[in-house]
C-alpha atoms as a PDB file:
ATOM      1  CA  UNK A   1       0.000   0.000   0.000  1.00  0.00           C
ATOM      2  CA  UNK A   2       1.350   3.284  -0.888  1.00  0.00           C
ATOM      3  CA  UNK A   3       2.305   5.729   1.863  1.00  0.00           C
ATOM      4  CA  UNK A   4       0.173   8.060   0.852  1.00  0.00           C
ATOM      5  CA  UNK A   5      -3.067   6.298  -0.039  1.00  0.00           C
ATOM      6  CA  UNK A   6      -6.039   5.230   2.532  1.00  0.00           C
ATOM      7  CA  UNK A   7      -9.225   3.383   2.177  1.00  0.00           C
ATOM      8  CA  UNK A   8     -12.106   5.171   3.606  1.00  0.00           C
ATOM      9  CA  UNK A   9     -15.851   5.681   2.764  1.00  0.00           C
ATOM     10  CA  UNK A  10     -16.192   9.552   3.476  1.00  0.00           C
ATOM     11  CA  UNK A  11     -13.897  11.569   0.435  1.00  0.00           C
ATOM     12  CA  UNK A  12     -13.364  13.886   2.969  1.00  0.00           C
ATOM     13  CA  UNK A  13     -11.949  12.054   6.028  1.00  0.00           C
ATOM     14  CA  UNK A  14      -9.869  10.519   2.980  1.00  0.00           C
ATOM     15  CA  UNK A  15      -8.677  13.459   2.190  1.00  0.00           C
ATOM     16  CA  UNK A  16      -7.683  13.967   5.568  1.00  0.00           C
ATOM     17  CA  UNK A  17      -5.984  10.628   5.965  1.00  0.00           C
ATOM     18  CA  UNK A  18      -3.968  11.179   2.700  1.00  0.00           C
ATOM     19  CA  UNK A  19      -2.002  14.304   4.297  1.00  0.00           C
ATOM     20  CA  UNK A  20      -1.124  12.543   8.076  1.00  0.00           C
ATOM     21  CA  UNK A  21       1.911  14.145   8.019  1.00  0.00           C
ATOM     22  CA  UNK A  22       3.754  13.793  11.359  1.00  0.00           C
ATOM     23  CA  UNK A  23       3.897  16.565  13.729  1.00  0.00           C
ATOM     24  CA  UNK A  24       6.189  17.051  17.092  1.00  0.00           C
ATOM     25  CA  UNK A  25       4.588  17.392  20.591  1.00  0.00           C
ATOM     26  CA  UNK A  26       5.836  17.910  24.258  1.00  0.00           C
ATOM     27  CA  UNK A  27       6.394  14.932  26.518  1.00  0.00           C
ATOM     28  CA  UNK A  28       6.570  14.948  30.006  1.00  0.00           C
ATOM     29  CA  UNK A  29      10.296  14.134  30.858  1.00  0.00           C
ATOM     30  CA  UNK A  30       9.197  13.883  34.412  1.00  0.00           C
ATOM     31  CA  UNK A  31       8.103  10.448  33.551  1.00  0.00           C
ATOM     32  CA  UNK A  32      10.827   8.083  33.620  1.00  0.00           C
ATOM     33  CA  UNK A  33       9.458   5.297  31.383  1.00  0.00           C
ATOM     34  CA  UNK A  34       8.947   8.294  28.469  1.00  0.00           C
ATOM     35  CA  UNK A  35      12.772   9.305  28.691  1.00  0.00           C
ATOM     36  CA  UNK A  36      12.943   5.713  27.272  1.00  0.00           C
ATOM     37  CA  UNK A  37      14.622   5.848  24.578  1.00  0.00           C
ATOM     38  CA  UNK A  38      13.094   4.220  21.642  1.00  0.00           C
ATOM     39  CA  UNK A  39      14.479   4.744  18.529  1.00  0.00           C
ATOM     40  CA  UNK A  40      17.889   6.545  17.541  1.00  0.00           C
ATOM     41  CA  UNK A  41      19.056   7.659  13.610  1.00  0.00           C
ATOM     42  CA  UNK A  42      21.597   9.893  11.967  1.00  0.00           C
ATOM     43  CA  UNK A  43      21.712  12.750  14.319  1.00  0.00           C
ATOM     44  CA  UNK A  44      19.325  12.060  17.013  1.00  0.00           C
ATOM     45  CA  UNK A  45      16.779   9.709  19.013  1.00  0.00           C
ATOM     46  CA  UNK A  46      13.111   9.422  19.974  1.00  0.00           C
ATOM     47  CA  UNK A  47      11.688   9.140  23.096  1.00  0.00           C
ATOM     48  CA  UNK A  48       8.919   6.971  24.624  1.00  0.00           C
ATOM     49  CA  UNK A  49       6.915   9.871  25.393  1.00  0.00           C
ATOM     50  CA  UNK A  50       7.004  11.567  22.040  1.00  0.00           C
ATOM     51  CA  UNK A  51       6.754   8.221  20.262  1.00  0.00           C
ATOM     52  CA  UNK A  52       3.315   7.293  22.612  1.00  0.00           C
ATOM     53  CA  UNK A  53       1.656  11.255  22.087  1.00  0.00           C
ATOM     54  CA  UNK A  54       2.401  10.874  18.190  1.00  0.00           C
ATOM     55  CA  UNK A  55       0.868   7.209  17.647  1.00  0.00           C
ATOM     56  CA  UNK A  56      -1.985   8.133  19.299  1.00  0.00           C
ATOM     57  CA  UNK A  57      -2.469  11.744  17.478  1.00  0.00           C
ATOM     58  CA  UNK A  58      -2.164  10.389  14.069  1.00  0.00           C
ATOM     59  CA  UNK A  59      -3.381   7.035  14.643  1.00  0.00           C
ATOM     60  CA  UNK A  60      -5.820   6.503  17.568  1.00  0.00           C
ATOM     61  CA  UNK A  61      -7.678   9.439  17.414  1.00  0.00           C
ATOM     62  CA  UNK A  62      -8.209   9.672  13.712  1.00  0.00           C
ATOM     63  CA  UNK A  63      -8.548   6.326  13.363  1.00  0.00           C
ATOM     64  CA  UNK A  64     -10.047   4.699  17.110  1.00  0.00           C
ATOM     65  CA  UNK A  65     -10.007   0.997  15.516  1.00  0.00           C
ATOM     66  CA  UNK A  66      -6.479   1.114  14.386  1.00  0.00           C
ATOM     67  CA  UNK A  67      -4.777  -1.658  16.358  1.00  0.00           C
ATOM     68  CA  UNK A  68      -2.544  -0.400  19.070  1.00  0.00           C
ATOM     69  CA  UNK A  69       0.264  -3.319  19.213  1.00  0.00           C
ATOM     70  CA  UNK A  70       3.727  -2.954  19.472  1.00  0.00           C
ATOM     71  CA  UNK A  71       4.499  -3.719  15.362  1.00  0.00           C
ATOM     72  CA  UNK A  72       2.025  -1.109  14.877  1.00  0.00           C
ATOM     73  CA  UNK A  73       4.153   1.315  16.699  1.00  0.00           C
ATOM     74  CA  UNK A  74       7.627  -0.043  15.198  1.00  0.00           C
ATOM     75  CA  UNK A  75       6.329   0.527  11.445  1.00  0.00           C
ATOM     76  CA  UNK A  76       4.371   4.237  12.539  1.00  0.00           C
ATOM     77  CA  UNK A  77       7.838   5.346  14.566  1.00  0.00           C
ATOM     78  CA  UNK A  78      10.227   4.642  11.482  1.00  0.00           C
ATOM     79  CA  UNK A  79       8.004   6.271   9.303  1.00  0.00           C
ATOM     80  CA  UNK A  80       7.765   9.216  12.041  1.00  0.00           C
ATOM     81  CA  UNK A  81      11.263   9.609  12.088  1.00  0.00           C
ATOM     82  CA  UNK A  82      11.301   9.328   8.512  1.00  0.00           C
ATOM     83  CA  UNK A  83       8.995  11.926   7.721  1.00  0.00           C
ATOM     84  CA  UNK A  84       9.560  14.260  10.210  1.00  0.00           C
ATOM     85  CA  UNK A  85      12.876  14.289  11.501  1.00  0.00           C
ATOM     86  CA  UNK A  86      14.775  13.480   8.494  1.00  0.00           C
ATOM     87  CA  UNK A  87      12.353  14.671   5.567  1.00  0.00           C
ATOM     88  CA  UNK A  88      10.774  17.915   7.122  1.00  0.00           C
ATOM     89  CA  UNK A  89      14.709  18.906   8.136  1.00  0.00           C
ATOM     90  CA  UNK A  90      15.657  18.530   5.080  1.00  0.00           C
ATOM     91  CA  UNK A  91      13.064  20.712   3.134  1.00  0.00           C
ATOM     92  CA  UNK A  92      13.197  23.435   5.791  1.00  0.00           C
ATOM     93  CA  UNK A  93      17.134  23.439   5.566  1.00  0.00           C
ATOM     94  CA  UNK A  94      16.764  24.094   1.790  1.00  0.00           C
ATOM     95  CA  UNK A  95      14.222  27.033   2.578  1.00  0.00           C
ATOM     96  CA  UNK A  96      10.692  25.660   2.564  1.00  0.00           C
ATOM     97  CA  UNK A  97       8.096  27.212   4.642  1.00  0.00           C
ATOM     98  CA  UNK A  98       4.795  28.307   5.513  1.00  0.00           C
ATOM     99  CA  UNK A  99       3.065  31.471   6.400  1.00  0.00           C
ATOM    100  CA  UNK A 100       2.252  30.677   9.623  1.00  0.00           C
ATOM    101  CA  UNK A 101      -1.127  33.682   9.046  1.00  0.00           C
ATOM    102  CA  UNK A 102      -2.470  31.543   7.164  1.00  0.00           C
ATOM    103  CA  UNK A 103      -3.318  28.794   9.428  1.00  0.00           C
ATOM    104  CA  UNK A 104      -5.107  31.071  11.391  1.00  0.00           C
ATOM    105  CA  UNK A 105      -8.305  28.745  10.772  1.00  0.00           C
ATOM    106  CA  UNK A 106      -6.520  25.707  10.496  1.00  0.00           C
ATOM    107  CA  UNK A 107      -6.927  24.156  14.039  1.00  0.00           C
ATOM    108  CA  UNK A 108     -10.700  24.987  14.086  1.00  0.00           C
ATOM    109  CA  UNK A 109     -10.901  23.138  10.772  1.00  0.00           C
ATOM    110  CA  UNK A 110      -9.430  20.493  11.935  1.00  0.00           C
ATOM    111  CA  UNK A 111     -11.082  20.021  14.606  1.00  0.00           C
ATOM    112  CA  UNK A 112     -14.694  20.136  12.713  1.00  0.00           C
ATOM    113  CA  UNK A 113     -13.735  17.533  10.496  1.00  0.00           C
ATOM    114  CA  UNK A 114     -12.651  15.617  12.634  1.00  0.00           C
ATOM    115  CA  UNK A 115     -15.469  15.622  15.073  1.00  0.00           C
ATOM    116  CA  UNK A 116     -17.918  15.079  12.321  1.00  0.00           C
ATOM    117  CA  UNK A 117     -16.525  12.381  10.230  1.00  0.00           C
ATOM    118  CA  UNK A 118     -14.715  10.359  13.226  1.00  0.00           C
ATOM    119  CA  UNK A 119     -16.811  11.549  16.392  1.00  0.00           C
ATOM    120  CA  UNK A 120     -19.874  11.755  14.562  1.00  0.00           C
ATOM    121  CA  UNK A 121     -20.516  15.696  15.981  1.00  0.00           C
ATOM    122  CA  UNK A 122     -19.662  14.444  19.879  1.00  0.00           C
ATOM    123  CA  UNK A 123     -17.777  17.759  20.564  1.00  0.00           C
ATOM    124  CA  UNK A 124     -17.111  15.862  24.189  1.00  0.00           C
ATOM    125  CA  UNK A 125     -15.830  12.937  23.334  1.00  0.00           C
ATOM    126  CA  UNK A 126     -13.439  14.183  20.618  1.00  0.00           C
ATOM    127  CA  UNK A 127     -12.452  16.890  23.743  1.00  0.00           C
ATOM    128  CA  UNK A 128     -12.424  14.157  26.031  1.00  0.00           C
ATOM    129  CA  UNK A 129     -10.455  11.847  23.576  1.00  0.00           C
ATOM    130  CA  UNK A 130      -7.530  15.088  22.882  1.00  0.00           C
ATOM    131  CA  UNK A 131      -7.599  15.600  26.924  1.00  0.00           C
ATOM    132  CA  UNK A 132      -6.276  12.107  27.141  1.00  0.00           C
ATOM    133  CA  UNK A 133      -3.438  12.246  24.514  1.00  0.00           C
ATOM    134  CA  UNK A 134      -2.656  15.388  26.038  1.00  0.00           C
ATOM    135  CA  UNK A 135      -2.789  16.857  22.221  1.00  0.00           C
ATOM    136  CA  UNK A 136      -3.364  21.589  22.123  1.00  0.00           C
ATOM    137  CA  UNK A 137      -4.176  23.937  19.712  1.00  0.00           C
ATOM    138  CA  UNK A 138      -0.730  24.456  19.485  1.00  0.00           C
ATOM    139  CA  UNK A 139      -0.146  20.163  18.283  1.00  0.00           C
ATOM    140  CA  UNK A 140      -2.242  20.790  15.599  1.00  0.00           C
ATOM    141  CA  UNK A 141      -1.156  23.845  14.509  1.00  0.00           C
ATOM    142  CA  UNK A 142       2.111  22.771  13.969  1.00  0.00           C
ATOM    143  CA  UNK A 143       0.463  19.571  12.143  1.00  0.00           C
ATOM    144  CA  UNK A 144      -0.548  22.063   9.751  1.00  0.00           C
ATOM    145  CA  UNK A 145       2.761  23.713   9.324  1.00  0.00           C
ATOM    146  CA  UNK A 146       4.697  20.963   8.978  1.00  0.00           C
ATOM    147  CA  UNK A 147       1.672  19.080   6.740  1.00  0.00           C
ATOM    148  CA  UNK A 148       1.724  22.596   4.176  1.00  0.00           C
ATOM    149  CA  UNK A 149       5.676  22.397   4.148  1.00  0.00           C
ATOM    150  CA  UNK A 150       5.853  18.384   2.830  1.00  0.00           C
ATOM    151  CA  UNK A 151       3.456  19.208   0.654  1.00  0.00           C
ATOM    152  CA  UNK A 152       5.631  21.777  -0.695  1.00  0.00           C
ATOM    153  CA  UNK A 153       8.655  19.471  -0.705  1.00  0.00           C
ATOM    154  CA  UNK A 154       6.535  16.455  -2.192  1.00  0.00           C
ATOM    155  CA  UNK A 155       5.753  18.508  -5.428  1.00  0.00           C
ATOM    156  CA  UNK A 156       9.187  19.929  -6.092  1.00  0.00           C
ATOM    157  CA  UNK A 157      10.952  16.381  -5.610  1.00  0.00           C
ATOM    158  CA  UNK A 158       8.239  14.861  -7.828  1.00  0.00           C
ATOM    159  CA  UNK A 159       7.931  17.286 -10.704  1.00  0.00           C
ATOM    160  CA  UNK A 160       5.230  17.461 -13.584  1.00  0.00           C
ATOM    161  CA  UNK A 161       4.515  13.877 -14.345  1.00  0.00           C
ATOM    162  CA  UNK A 162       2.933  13.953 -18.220  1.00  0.00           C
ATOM    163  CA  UNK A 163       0.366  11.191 -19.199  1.00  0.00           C
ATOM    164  CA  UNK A 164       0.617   9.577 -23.087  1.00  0.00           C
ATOM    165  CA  UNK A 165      -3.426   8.227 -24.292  1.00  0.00           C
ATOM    166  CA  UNK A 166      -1.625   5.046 -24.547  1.00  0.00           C
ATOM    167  CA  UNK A 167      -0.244   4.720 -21.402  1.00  0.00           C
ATOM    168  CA  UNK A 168      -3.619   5.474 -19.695  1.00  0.00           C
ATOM    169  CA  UNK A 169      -5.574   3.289 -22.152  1.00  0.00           C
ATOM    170  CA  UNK A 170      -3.231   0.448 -20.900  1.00  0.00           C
ATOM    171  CA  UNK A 171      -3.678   1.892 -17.172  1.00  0.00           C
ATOM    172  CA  UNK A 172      -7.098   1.558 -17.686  1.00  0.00           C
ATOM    173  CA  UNK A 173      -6.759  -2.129 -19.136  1.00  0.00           C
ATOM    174  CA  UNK A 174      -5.415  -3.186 -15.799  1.00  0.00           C
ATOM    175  CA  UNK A 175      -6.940  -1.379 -13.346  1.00  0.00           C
ATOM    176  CA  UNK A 176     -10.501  -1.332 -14.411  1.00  0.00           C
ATOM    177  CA  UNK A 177     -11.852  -2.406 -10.693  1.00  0.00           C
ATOM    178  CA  UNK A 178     -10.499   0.974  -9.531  1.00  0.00           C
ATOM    179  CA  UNK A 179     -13.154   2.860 -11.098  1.00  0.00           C
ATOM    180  CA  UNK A 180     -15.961   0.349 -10.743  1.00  0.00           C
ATOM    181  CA  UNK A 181     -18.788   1.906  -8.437  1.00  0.00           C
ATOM    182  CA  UNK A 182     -21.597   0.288  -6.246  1.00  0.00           C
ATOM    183  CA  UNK A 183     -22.997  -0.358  -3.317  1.00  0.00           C
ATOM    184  CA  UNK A 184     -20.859  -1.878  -0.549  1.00  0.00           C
ATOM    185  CA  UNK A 185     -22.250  -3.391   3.047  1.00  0.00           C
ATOM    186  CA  UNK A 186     -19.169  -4.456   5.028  1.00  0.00           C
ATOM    187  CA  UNK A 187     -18.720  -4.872   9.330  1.00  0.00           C
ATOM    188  CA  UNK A 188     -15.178  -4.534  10.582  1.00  0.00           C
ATOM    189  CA  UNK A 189     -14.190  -6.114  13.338  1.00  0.00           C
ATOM    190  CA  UNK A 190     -10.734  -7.435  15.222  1.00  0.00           C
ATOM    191  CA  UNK A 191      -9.808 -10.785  14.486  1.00  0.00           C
ATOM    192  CA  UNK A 192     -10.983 -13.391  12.321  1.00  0.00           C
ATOM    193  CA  UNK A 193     -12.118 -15.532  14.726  1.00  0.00           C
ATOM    194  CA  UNK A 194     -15.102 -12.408  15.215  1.00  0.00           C
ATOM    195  CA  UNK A 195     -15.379 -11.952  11.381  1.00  0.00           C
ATOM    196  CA  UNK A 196     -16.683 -15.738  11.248  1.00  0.00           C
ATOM    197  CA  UNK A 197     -18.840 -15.455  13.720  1.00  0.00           C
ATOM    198  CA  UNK A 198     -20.622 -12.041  12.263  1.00  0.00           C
ATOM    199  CA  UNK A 199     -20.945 -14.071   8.542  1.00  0.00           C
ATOM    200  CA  UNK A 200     -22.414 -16.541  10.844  1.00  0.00           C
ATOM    201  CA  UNK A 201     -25.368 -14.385  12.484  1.00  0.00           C
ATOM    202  CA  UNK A 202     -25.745 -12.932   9.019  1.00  0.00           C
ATOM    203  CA  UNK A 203     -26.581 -16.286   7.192  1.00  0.00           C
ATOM    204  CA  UNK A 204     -29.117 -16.954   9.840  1.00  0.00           C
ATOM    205  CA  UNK A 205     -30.584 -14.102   8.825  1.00  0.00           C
ATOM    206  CA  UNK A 206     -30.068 -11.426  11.728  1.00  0.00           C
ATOM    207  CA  UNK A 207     -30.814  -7.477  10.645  1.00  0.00           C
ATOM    208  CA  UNK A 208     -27.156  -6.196   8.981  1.00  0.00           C
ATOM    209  CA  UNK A 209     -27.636  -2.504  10.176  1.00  0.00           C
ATOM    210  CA  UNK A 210     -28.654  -3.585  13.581  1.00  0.00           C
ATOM    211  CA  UNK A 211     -25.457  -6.013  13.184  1.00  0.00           C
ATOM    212  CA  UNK A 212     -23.207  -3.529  11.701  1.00  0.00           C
ATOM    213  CA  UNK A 213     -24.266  -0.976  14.931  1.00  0.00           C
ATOM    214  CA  UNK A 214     -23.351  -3.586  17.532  1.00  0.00           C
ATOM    215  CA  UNK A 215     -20.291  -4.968  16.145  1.00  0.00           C
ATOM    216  CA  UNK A 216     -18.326  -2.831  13.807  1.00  0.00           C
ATOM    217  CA  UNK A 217     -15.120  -0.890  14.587  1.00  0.00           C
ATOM    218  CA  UNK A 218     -15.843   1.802  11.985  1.00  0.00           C
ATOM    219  CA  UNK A 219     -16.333   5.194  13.266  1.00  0.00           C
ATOM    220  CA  UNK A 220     -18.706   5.775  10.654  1.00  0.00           C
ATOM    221  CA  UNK A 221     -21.480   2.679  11.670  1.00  0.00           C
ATOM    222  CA  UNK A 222     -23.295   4.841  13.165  1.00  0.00           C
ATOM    223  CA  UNK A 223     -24.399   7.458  10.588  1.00  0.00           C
ATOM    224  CA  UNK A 224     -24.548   4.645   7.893  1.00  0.00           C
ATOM    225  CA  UNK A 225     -24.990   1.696   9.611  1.00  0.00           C
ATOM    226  CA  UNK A 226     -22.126  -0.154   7.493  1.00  0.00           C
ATOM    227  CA  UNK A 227     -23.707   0.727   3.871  1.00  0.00           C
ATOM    228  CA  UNK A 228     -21.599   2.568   1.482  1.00  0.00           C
ATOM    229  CA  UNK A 229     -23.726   3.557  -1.743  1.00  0.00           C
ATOM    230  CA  UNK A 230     -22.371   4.686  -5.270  1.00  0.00           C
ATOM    231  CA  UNK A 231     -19.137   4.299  -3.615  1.00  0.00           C
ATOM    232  CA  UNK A 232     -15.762   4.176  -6.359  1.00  0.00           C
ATOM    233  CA  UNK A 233     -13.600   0.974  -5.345  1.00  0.00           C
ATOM    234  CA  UNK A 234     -10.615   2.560  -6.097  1.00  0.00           C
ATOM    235  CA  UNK A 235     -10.628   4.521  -2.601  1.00  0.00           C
ATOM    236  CA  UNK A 236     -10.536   0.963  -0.643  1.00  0.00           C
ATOM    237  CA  UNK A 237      -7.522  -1.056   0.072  1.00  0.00           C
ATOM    238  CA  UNK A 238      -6.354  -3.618  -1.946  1.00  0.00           C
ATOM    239  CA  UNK A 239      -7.557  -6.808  -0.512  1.00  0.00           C
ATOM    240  CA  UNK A 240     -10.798  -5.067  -0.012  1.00  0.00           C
ATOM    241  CA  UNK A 241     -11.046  -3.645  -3.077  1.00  0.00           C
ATOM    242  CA  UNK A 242     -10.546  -7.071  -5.268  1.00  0.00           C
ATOM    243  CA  UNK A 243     -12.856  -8.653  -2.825  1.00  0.00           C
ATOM    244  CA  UNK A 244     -15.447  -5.994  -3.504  1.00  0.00           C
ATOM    245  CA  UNK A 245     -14.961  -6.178  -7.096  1.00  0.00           C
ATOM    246  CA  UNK A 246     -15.205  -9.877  -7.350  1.00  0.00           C
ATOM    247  CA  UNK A 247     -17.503 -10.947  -5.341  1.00  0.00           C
ATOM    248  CA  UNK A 248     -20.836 -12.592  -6.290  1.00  0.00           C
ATOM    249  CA  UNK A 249     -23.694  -9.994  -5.747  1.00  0.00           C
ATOM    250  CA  UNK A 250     -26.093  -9.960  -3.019  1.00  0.00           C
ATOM    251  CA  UNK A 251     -23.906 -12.829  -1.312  1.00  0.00           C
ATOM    252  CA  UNK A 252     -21.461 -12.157   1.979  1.00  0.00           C
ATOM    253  CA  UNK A 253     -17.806 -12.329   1.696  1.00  0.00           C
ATOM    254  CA  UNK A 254     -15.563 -14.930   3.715  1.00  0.00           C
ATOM    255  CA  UNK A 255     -13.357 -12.571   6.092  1.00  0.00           C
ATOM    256  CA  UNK A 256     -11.224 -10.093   4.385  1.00  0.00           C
ATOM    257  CA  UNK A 257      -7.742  -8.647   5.827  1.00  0.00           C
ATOM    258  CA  UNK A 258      -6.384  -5.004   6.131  1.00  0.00           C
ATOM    259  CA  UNK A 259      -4.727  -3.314   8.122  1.00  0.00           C
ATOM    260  CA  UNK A 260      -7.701  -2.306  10.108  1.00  0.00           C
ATOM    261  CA  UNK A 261      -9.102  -5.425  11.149  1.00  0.00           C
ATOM    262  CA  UNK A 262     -11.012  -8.202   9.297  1.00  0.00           C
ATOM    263  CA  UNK A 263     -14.139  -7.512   7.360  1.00  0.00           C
ATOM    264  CA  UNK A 264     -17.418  -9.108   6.090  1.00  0.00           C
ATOM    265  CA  UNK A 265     -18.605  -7.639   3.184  1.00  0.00           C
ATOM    266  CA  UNK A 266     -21.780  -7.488   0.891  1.00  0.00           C
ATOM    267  CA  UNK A 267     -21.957  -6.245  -2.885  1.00  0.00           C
ATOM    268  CA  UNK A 268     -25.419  -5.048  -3.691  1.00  0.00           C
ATOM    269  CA  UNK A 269     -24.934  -3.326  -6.979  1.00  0.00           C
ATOM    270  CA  UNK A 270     -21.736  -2.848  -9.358  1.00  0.00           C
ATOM    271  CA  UNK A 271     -21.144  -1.197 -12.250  1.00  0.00           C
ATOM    272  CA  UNK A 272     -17.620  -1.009 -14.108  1.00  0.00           C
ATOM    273  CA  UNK A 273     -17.924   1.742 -16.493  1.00  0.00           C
ATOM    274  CA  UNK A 274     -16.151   1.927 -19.937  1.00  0.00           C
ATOM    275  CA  UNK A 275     -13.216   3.815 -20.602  1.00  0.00           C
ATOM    276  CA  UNK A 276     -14.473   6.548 -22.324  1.00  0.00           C
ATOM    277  CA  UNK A 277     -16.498   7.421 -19.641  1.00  0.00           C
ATOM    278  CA  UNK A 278     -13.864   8.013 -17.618  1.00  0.00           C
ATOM    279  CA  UNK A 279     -10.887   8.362 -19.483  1.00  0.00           C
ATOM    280  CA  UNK A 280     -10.372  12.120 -17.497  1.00  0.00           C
ATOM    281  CA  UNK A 281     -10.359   9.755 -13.466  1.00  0.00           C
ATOM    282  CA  UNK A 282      -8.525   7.269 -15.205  1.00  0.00           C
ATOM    283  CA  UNK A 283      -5.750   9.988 -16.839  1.00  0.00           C
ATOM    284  CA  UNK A 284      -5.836  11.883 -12.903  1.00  0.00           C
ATOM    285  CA  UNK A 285      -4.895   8.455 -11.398  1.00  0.00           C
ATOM    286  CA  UNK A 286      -2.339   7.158 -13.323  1.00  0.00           C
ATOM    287  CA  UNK A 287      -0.914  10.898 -12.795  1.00  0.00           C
ATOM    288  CA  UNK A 288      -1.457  10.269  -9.468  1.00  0.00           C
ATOM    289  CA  UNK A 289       0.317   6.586  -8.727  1.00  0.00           C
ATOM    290  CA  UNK A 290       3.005   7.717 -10.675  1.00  0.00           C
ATOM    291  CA  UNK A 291       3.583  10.781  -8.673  1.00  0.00           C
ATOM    292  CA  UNK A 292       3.686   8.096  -5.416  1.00  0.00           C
ATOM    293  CA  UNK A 293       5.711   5.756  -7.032  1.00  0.00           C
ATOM    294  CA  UNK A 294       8.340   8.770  -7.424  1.00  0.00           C
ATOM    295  CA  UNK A 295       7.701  10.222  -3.878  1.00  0.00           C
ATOM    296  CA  UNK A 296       7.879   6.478  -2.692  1.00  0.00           C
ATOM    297  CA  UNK A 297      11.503   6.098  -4.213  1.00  0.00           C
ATOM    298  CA  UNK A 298      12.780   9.420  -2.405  1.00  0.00           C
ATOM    299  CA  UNK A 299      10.919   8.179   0.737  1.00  0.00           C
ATOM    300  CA  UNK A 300      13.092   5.226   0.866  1.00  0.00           C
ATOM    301  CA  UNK A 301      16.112   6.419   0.333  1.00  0.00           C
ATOM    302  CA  UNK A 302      15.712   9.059   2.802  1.00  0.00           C
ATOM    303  CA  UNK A 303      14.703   5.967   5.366  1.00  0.00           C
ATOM    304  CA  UNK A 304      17.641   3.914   4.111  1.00  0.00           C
ATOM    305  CA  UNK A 305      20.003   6.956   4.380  1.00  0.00           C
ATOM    306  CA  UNK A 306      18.769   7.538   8.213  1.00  0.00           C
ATOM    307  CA  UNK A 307      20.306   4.358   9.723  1.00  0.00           C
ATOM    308  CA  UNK A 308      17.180   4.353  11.613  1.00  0.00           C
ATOM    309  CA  UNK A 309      17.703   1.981  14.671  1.00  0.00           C
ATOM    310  CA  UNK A 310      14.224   0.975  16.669  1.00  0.00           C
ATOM    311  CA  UNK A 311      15.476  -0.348  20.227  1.00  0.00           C
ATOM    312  CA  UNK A 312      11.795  -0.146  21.911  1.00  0.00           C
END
């Protein structure tokens, strides 16, 4: 999965997700388990403290389901260090920056979307929820800093990237069940063992909403009740995504893997439209993956040049 690509039913909590750009908090060094030191690379180390506020700001509060284990927190810390202590340096050192003005309405912003599309507009909880993480104003104003500046960065290292009608004709060819549309049911849930048991309830013919309400770890159940309509399968995950796009209509999945749990899924209607009809998505994303696949290449090198060294 690319690093900057998400699965997500809501186009704008995707859009959200596509920019989680890392941003650096306060820990309390008074706390002798977060002066652990967790990590260390070319020039400096990370802290438990900084490494436990950061995992939870970019992954458990945007995200509540997202498995907090400790292989989780290996793969989020190297790409935290990746990101921000060796990528952001780098761009500010060669001059990029932001207008700090014009954030003026970021935090607010943030904070709307995010109580809307993850806290389903429960101002408390989503204040309850940054109380706990001990994340300010002033964490998520420099999220938006630091988010504007790789931004920056990520379009000067990638360039203008020019698409031939041949090359997206032959994009197209392949990766037809990206732009396929329909109507998707699915429940999310931890383990497989679960994801069995919920295909089980469903054959013997209990309510999905009512099913998808009790039992599903997406944020969004609850103003949806698991039902995605005229959704485009190219925003899911892989393994989701083929499953969506293959299976038998009207007919419940066996349990799917990503990286957010394990799903059951449904297909009520799909339609895969023909290429002229969509030649202009088709030309944006093969823009688009080829843009990743060059920010991809820089990422790694920067990670392989970092001599990042994870000691949690």
């Amino acid at each position: 999965m690319s690093r900057t690509s998400r699965w997500w039913n809501s186009a704008l909590l995707c859009t959200l997700f596509l920019t989680l750009f890392i941003v650096t908090g306060c820990t309390d060094d008074t706390d002798e388990k977060n002066n652990d030191v967790v990590a260390t690379y070319t020039g400096g180390e990370v802290k438990r403290g900084e490494l436990e506020k950061q995992y939870h700001f970019q992954r458990t509060l945007l995200s509540p389901q997202y498995p907090e284990t400790e292989d989780y927190k290996r793969q989020f810390l190297e790409e935290y260090i990746t990101l921000q202590k060796v990528i952001l340096e780098k761009a500010k050192s060669e001059g990029f920056k932001v207008d700090e003005a014009k954030t003026a309405d970021a935090v607010q912003e943030y904070k709307t979307q995010v109580t809307e599309l993850v806290y389903n507009n429960d101002k408390q909880k989503f204040a309850d929820q940054l109380k706990k993480y001990a994340i300010t104003d002033e964490d998520i104003k420099q999220y938006v800093v630091h988010d504007e500046i790789l931004r920056q960065y990520r379009a000067a290292k990638i360039g203008k990237v020019e698409a031939t009608d041949a090359e997206v004709s032959e994009y197209y060819k392949q990766h037809s069940n990206d732009f396929a549309t329909g109507d998707v049911w699915h429940i999310l849930v931890k383990t497989k063992d679960e994801a069995v048991r919920v295909k089980e309830r469903l054959g013997k013919g209990e309510d999905f909403e009512l099913l998808a309400k009790e039992l599903s770890q997406d944020p969004t159940v609850q103003q949806n009740g698991g039902k995605m309509t005229d959704v485009q399968f190219g925003v899911f995950v892989g393994s989701f995504r083929d499953a969506a796009a293959k299976l038998p209509l009207k007919t419940y999945s066996d349990p799917v893997e990503t990286e957010y749990g394990w799903h059951i899924l449904r297909v009520e209607k799909r339609d895969v439209p023909k290429f002229e009809t969509v030649k202009g998505q088709v030309t944006q994303k093969f823009v688009t993956d080829r843009e990743n696949a060059a920010w991809d290449k820089f990422y790694e090198e920067a990670r392989a040049g970092a001599n990042i060294k994870i000691t949690m």
